[in-house]
N, C-alpha and C. Protein backbone atom coordinates (compact mmCIF):
# COMPACT_ATOMS: atom_id res chain seq x y z
N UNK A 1 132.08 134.49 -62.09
CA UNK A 1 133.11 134.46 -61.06
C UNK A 1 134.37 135.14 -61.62
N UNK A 2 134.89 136.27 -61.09
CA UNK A 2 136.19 136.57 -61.49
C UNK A 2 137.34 136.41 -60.63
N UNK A 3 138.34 135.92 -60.98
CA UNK A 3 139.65 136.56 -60.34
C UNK A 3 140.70 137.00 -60.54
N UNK A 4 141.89 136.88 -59.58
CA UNK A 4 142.74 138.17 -59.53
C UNK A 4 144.00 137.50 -60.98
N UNK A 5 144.65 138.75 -61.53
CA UNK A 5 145.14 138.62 -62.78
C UNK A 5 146.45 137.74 -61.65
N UNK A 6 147.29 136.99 -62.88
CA UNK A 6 147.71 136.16 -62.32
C UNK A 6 149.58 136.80 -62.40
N UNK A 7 149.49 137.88 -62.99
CA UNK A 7 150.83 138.21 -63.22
C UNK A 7 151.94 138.94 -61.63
N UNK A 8 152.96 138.61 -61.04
CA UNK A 8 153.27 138.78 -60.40
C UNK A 8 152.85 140.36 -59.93
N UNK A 9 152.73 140.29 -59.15
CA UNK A 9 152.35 141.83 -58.27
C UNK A 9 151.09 142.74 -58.63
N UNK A 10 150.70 142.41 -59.57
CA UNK A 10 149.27 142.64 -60.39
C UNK A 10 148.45 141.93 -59.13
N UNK A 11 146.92 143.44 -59.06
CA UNK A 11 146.19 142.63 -58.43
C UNK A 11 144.83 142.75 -58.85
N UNK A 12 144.82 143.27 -60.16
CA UNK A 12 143.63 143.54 -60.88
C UNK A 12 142.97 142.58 -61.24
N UNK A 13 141.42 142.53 -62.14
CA UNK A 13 140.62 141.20 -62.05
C UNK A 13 140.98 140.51 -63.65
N UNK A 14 141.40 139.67 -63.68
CA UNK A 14 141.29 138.82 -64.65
C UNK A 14 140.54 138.81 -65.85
N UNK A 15 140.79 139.20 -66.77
CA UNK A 15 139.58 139.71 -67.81
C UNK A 15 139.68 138.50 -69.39
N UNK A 16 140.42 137.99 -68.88
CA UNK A 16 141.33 137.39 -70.18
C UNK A 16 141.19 135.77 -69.69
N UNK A 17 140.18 134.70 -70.13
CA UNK A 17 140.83 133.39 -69.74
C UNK A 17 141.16 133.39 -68.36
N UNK A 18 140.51 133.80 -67.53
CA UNK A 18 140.87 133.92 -65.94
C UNK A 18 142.22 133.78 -65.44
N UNK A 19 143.26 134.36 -66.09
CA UNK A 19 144.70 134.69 -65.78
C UNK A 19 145.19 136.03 -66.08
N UNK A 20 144.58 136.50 -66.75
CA UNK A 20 145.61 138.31 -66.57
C UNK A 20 144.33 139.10 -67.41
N UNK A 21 144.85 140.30 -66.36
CA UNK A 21 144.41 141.55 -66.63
C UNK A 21 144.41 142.19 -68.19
N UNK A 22 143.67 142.74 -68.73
CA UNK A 22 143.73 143.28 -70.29
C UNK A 22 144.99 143.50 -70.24
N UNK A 23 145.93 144.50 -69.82
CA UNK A 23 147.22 145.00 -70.30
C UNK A 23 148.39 143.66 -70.04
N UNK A 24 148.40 143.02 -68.76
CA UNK A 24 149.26 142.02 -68.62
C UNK A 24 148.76 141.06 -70.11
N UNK A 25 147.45 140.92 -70.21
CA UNK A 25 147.02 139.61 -70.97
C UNK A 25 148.18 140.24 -72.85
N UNK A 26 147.89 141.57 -72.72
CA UNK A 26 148.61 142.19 -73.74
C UNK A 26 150.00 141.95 -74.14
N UNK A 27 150.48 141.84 -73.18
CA UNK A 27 152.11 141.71 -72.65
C UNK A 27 152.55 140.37 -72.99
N UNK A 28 151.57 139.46 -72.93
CA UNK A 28 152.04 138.02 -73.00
C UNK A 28 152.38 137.85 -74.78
N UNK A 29 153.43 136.95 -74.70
CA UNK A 29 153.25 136.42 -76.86
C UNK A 29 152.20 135.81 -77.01
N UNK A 30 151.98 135.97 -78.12
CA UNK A 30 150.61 134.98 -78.62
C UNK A 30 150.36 133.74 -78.61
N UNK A 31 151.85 132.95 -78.80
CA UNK A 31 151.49 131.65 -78.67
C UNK A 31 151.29 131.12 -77.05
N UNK A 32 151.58 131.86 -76.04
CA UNK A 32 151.43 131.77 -74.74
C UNK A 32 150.11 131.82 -74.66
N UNK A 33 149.77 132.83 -75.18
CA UNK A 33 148.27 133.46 -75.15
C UNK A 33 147.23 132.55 -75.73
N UNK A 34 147.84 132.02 -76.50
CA UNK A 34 146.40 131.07 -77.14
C UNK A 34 146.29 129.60 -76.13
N UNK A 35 147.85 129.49 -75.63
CA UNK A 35 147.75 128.06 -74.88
C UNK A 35 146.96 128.32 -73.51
N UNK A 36 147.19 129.67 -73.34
CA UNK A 36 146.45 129.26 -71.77
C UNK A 36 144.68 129.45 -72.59
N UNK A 37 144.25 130.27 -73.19
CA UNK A 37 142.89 130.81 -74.33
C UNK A 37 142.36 128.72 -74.11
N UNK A 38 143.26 127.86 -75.46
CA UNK A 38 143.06 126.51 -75.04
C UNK A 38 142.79 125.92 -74.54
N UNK A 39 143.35 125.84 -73.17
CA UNK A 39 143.36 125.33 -72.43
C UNK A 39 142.14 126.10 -70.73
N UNK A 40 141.79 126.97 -70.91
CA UNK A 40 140.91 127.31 -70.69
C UNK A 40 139.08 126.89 -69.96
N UNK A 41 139.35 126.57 -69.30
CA UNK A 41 137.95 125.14 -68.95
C UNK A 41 137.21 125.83 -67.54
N UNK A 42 136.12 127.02 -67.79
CA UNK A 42 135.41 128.01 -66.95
C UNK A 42 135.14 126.95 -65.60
N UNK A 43 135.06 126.87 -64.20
CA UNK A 43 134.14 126.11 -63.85
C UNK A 43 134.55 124.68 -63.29
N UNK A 44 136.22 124.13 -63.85
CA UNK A 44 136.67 123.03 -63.77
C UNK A 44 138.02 123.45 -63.59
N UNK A 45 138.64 122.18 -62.84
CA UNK A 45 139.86 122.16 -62.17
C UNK A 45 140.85 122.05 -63.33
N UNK A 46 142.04 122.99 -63.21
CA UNK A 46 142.83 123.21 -63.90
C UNK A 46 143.33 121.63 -64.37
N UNK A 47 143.49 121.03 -65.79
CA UNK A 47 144.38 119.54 -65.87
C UNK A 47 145.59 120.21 -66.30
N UNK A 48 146.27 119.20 -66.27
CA UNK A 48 147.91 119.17 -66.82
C UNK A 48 148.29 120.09 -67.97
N UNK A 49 147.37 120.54 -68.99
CA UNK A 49 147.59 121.23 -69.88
C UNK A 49 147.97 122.20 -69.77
N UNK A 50 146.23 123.03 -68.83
CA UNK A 50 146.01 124.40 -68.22
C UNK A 50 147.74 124.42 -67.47
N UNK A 51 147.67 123.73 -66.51
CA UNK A 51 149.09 124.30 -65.30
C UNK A 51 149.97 124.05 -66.40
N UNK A 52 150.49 123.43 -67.32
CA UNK A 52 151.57 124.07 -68.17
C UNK A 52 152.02 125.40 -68.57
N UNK A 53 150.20 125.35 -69.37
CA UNK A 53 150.39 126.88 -69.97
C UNK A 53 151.00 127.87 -69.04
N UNK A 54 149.79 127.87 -67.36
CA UNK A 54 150.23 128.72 -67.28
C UNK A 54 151.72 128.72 -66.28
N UNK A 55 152.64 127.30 -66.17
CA UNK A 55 153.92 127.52 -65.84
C UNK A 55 154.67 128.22 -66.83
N UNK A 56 154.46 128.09 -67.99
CA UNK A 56 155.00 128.83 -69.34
C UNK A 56 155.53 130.22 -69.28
N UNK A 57 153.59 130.72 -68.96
CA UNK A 57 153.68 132.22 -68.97
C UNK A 57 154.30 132.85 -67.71
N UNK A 58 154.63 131.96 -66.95
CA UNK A 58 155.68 132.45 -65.31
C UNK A 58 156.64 132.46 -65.88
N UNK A 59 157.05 131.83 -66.07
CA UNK A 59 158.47 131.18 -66.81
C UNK A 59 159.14 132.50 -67.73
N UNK A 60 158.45 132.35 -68.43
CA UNK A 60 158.58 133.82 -70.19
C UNK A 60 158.25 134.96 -69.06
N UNK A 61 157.70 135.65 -67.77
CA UNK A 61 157.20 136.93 -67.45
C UNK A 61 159.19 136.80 -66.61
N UNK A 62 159.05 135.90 -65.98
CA UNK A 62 160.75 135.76 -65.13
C UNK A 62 162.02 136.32 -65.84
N UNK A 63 161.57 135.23 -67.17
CA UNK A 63 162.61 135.93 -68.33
C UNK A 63 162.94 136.85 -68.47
N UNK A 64 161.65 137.29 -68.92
CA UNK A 64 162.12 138.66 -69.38
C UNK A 64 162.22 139.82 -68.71
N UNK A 65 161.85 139.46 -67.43
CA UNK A 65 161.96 140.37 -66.00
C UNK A 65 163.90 140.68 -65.90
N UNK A 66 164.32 139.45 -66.24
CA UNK A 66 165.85 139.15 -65.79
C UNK A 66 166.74 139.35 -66.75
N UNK A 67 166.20 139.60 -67.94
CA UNK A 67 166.78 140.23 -69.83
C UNK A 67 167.05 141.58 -69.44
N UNK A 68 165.96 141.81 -68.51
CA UNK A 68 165.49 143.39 -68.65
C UNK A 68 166.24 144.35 -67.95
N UNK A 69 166.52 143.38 -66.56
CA UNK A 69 167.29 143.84 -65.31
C UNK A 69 169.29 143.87 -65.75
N UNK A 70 169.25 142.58 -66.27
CA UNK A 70 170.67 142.76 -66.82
C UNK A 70 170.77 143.31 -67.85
N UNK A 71 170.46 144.07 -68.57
CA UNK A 71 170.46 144.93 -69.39
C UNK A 71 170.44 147.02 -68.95
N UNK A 72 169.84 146.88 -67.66
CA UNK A 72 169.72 147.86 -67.11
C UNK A 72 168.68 149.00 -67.57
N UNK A 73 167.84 147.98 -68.65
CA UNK A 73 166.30 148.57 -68.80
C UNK A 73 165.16 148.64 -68.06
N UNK A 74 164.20 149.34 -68.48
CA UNK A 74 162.98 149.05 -67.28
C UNK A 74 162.33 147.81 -68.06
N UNK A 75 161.69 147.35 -66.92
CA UNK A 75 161.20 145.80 -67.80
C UNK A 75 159.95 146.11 -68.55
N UNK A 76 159.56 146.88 -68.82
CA UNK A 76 158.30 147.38 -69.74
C UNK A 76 158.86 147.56 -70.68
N UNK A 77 159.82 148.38 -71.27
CA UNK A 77 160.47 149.03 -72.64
C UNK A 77 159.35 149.16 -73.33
N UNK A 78 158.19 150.17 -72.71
CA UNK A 78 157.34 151.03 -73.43
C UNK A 78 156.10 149.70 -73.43
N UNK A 79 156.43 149.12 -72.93
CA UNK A 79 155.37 148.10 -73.47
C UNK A 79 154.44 147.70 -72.13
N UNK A 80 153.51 147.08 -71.71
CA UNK A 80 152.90 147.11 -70.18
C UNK A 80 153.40 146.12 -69.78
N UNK A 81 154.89 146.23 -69.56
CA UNK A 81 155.28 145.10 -68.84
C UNK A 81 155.80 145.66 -67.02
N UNK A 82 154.68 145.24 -66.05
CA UNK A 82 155.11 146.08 -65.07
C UNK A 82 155.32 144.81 -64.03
């Protein structure tokens, strides 16, 4: 079963822990990356852990969406942050 990557406006398939696309999954820090990896359960309803993680990685993509904007950079700065 696949689905859609979970990163705002992304609508590619999920390749990563069924939340983001290879390049988004790229984009994330690692320790984000391993908590949602963790927390991870194919098949079963997300628990309290999973929806942390991935409030986390909303949370950190917002951030740095809004670092990026007041700064008057593109929010990628070379990196696949789209």
């Amino acid at each position: 079963m696949s689905s859609d990557c979970k990163w705002p406006g992304c609508g590619n398939v999920a390749s990563r822990f069924g939340w983001a696309c290879a390049t988004h999954w790229a984009a994330l820090p690692v320790k984000i990356r391993l908590s949602l990896g963790h927390s991870h359960r194919p098949g079963v309803e997300p628990d309290a852990y999973r929806l942390r993680a991935e409030a986390t990685a909303r949370d950190w993509i917002i951030r740095e969406r809004n670092k990026a904007a007041k700064a008057g950079k593109s929010p990628s700065g070379g990196k696949p942050f789209v």
